[in-house]
Protein backbone atom coordinates (compact mmCIF):
# COMPACT_ATOMS: atom_id res chain seq x y z
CA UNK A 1 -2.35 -13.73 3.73
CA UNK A 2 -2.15 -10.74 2.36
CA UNK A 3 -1.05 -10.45 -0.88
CA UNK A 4 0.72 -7.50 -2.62
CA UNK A 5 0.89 -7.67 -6.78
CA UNK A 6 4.12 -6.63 -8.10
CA UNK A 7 5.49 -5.53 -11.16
CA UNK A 8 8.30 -7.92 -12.88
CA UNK A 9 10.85 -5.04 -12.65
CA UNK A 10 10.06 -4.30 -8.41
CA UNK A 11 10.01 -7.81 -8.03
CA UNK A 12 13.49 -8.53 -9.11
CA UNK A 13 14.52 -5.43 -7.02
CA UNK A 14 13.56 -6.55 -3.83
CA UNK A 15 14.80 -10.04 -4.34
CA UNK A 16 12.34 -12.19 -5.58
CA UNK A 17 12.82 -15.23 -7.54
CA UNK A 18 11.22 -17.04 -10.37
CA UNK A 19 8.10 -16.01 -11.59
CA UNK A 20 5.48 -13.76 -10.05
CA UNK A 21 2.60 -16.47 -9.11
CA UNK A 22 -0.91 -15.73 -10.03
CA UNK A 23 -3.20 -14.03 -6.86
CA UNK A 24 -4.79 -16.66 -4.95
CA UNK A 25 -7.60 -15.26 -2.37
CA UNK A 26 -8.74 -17.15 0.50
CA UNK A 27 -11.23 -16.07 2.32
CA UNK A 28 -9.76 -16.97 6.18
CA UNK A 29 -6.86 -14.79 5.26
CA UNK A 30 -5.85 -13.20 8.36
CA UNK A 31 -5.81 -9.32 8.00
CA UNK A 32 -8.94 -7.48 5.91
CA UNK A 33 -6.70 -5.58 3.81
CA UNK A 34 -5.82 -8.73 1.78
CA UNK A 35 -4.46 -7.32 -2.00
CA UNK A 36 -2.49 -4.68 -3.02
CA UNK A 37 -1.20 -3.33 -6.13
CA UNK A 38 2.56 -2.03 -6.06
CA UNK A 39 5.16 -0.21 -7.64
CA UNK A 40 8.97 1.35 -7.85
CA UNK A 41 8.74 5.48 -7.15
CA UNK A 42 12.37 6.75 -7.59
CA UNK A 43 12.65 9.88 -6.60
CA UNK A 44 16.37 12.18 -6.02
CA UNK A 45 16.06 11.41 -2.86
CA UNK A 46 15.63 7.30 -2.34
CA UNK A 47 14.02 4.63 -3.72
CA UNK A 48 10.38 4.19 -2.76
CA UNK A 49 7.66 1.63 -2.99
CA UNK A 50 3.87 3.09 -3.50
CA UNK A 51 0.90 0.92 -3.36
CA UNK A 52 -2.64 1.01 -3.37
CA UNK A 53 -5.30 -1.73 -1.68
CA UNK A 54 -7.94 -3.39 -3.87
CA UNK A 55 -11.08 -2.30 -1.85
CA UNK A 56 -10.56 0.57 -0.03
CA UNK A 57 -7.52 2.21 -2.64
CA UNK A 58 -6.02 3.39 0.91
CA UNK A 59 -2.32 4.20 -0.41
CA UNK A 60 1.10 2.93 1.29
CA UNK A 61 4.31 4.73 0.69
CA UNK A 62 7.29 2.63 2.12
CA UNK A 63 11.21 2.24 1.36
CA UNK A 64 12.27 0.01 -1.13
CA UNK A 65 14.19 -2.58 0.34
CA UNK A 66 15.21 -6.02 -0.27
CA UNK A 67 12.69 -8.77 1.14
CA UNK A 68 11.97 -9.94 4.17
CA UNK A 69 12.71 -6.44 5.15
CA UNK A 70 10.09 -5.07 1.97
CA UNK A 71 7.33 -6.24 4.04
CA UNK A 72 7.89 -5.10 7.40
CA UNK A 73 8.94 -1.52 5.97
CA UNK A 74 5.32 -1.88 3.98
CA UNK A 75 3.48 -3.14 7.49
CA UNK A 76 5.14 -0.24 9.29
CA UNK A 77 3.72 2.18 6.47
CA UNK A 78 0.64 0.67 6.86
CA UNK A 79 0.39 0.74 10.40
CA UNK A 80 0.90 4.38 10.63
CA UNK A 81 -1.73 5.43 8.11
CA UNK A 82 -4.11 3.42 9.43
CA UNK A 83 -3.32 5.09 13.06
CA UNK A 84 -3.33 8.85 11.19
CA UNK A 85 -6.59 7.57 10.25
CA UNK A 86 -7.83 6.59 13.87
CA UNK A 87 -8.27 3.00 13.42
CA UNK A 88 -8.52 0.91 16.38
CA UNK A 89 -5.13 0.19 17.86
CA UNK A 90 -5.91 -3.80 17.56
CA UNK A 91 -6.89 -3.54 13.95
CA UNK A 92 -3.78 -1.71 13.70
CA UNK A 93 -1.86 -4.22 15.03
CA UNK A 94 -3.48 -7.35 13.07
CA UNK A 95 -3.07 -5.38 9.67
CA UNK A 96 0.68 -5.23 10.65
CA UNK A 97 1.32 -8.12 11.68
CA UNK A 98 -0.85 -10.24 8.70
CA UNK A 99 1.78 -8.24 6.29
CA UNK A 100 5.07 -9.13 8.14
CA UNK A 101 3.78 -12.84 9.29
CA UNK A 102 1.47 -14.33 5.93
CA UNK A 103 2.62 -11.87 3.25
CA UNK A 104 2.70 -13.02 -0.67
CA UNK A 105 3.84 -11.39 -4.14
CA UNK A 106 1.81 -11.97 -7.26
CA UNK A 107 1.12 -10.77 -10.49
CA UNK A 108 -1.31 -7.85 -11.23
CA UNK A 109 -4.25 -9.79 -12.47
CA UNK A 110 -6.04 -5.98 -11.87
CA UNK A 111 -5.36 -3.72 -14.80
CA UNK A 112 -8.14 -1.12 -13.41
CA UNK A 113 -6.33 -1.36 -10.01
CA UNK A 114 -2.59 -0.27 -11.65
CA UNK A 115 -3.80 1.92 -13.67
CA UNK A 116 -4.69 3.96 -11.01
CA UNK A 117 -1.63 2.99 -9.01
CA UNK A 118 0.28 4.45 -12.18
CA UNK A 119 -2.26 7.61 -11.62
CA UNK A 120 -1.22 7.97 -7.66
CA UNK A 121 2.78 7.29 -8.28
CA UNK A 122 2.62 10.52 -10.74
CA UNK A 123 1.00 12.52 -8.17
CA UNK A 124 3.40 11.27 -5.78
CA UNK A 125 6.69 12.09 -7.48
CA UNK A 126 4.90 15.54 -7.99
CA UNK A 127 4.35 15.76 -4.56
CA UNK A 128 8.46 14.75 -3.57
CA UNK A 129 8.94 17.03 -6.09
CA UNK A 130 7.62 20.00 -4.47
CA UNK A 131 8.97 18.80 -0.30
CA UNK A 132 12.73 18.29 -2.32
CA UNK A 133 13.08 15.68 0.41
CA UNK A 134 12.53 11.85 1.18
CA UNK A 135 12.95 11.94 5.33
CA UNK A 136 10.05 10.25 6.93
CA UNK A 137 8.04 12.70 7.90
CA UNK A 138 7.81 14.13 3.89
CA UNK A 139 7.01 10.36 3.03
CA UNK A 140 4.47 10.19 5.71
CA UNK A 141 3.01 13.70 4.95
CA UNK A 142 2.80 12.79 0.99
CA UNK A 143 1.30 9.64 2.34
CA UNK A 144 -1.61 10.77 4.21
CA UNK A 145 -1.67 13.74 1.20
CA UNK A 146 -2.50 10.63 -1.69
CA UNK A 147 -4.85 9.02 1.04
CA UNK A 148 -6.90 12.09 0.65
CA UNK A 149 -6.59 12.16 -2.94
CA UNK A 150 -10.25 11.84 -5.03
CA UNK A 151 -10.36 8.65 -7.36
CA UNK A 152 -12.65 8.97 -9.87
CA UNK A 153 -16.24 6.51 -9.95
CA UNK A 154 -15.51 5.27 -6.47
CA UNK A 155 -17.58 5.96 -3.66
CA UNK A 156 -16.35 7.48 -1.20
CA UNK A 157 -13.91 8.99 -3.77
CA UNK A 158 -10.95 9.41 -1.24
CA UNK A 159 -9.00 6.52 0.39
CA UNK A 160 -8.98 7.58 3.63
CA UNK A 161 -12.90 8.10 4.26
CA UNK A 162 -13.29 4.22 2.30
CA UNK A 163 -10.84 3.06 4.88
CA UNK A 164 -12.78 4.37 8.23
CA UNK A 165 -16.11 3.18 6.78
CA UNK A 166 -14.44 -0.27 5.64
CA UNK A 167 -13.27 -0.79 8.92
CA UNK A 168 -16.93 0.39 10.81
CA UNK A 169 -18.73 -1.32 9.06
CA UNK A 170 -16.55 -4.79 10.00
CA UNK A 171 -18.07 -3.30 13.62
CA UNK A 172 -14.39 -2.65 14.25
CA UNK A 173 -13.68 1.06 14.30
């Protein structure tokens, strides 16, 4: 299940009730890209969600909306970066699908991991900023834009190179 670790405040907004649980990772999961850091982006032009995955920091942009719909916005934001990227269409499809079918909240238990989400939401809103719009093809073009953004003491630095080698070296891609 993959699991995506909210702040209090998005929580609430898309719906959720009671308190964030702590993470809990299995490892027969399905899907690879199993946790996720997330938060609001609220830009002129909509309400956004932008998160960033534990291993690979590949980022998600995505609509805020109220749950279950949060999740299949987030596994259709997912699915098309991880096409952009040339991913195998399969891998594409189980990513998806693990995030609409098995997906959890929980608390950030990774203060490293939302500090650089906190790092990537600036440069987003800068980003928004500059397109002065929030029609899909602006949040898919800042989208790829952060996946190609350096992050500093990781290797490879940028998202979207740590994604294709993630999923190669599963022998996947």
């Amino acid at each position: 299940m993959p699991t995506i670790m909210l702040t209090k405040s998005l929580w609430r907004r898309i719906g959720g009730r009671g308190p964030l649980p702590p993470r809990q990772n299995e490892r027969d999961d399905p899907g690879r890209l199993r946790v996720w850091s997330a938060r609001e982006l609220i830009i002129p032009e909509g309400e956004f969600v932008v998160a960033l995955e534990e291993t690979t920091y590949l980022t998600i942009v995505c609509p805020l909306l109220p749950l279950p719909s949060f999740f299949v916005a987030f596994a259709a934001s997912l699915g098309t970066q991880l096409e952009v990227l040339g991913i195998a269409p399969d891998i594409v499809q189980a990513e998806a699908n693990a995030m609409v079918e098995h997906p959890r909240g929980a608390k950030n238990d990774n203060k490293s991991l939302l500090g650089s989400l906190n790092d990537i939401a600036f440069h987003a809103l800068v980003r928004f900023e500059h397109e002065s719009s929030g029609d899909l093809p602006t949040v898919q073009k800042v989208q790829s834009e952060l996946n190609h953004t350096p992050h500093v003491n990781r290797q490879p630095c940028f998202p979207d190179q740590a994604t294709r080698l993630f999923f190669a070296s599963e022998g996947s891609a």
